[in-house]
C-alpha atoms as a PDB file:
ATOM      1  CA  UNK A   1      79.652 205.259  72.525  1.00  0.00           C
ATOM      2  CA  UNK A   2      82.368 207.831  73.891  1.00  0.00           C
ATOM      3  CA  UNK A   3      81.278 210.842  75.730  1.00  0.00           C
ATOM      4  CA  UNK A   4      82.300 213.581  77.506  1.00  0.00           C
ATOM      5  CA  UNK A   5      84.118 211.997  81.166  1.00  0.00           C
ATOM      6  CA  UNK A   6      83.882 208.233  79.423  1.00  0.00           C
ATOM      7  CA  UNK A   7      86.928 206.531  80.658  1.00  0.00           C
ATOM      8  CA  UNK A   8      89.020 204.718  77.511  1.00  0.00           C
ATOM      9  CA  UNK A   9      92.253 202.708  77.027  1.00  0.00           C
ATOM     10  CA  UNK A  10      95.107 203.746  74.509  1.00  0.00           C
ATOM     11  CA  UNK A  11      95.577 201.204  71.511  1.00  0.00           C
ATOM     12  CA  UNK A  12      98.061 202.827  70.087  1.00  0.00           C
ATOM     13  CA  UNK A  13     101.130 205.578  70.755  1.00  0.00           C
ATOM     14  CA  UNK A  14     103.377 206.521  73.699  1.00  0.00           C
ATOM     15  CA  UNK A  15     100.491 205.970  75.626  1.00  0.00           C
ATOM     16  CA  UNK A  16      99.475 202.596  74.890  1.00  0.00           C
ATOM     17  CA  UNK A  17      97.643 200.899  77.113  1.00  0.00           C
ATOM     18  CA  UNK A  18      97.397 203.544  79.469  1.00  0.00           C
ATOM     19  CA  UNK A  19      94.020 204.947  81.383  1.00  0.00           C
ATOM     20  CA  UNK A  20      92.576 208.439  79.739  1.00  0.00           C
ATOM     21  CA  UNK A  21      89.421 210.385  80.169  1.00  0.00           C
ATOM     22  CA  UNK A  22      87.831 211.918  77.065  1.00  0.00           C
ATOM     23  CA  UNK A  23      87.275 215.702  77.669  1.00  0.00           C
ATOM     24  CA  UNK A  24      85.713 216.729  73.817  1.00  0.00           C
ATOM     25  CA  UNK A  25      84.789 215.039  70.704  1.00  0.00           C
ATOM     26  CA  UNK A  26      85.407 216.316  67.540  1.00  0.00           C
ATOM     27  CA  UNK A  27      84.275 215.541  63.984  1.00  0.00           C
ATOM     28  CA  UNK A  28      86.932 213.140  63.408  1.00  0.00           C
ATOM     29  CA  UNK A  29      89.078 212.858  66.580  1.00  0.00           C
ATOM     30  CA  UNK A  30      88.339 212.778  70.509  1.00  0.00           C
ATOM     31  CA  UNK A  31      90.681 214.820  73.125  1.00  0.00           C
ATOM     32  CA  UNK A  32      91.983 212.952  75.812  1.00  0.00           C
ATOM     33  CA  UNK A  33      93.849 213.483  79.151  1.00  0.00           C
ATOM     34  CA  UNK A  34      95.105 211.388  82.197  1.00  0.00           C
ATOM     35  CA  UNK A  35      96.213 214.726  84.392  1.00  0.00           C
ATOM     36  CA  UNK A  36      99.869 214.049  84.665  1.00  0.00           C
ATOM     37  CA  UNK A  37     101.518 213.457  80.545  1.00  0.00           C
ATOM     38  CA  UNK A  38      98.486 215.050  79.346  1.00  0.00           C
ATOM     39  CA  UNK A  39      97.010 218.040  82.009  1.00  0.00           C
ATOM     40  CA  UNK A  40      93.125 219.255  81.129  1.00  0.00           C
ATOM     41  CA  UNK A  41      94.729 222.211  79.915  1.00  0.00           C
ATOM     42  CA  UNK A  42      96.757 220.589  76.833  1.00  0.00           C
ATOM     43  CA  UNK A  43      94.460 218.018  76.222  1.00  0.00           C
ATOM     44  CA  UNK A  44      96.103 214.910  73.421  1.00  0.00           C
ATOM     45  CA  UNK A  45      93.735 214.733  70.160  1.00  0.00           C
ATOM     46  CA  UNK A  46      93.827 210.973  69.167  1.00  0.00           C
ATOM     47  CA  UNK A  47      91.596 208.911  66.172  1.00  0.00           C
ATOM     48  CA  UNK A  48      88.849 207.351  68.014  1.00  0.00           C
ATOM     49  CA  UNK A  49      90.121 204.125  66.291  1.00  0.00           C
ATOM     50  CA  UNK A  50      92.886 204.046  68.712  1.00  0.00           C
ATOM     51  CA  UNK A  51      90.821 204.270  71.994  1.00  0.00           C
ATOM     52  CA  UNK A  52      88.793 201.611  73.599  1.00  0.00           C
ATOM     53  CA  UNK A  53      85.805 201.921  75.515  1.00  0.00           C
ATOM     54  CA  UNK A  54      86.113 200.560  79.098  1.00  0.00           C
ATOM     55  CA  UNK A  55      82.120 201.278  80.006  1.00  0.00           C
ATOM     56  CA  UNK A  56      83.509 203.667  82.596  1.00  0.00           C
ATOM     57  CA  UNK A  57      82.252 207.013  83.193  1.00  0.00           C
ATOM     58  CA  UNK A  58      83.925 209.502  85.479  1.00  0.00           C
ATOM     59  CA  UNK A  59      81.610 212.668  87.105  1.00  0.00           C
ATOM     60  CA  UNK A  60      81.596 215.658  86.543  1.00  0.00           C
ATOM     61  CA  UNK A  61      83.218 216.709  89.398  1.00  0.00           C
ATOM     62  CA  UNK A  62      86.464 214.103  88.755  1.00  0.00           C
ATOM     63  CA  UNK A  63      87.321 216.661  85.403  1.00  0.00           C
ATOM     64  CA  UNK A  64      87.453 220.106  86.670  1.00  0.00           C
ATOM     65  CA  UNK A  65      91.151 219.685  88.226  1.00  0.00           C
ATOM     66  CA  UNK A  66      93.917 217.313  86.734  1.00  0.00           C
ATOM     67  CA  UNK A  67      94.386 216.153  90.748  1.00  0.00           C
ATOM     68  CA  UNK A  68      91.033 215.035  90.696  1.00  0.00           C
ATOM     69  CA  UNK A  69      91.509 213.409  87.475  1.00  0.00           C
ATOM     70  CA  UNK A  70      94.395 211.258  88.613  1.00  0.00           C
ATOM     71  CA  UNK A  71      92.288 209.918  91.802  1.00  0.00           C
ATOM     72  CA  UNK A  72      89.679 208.985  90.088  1.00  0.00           C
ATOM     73  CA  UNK A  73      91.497 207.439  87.096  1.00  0.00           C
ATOM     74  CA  UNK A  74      93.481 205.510  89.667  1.00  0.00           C
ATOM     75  CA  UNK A  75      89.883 204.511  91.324  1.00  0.00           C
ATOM     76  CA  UNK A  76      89.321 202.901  88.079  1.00  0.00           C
ATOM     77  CA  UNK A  77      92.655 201.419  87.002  1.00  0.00           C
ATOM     78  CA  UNK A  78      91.236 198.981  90.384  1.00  0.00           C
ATOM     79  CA  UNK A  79      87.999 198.094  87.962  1.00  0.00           C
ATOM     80  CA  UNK A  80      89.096 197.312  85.064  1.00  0.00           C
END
């Protein structure tokens, strides 16, 4: 089940099979940034059909600045 700082991979898009954080969920799509392509600012909107759940789940802390994002998706590019 996605939630807010869950950690998914890209299926599909320029993106593919790269590491994002979910930041919102919407009725029918889920926001997603990785702090570099995608800052927390313009966050991507992407059909949760084309995210996968890695079981990951980022703090609180690691999505209030898109530096802190990048550390601690890179911290968990090691995991998985």
């Amino acid at each position: 089940m996605l939630e807010k700082g869950s950690v998914v991979r890209s299926l599909a898009g320029r993106d593919k099979d790269g590491l994002l954080a979910v930041c919102e969920i919407t009725d029918d799509a889920v926001c997603v940034c990785d702090g570099k392509e995608r800052p927390l600012g313009n966050p991507k909107r992407k059909n949760p059909r084309h995210l996968a759940d890695t079981g990951l789940r980022l703090p609180p802390e690691a999505v209030v600045s898109n530096k802190a994002l990048r550390k601690a998706l890179a911290g968990c590019a090691e995991r998985v």
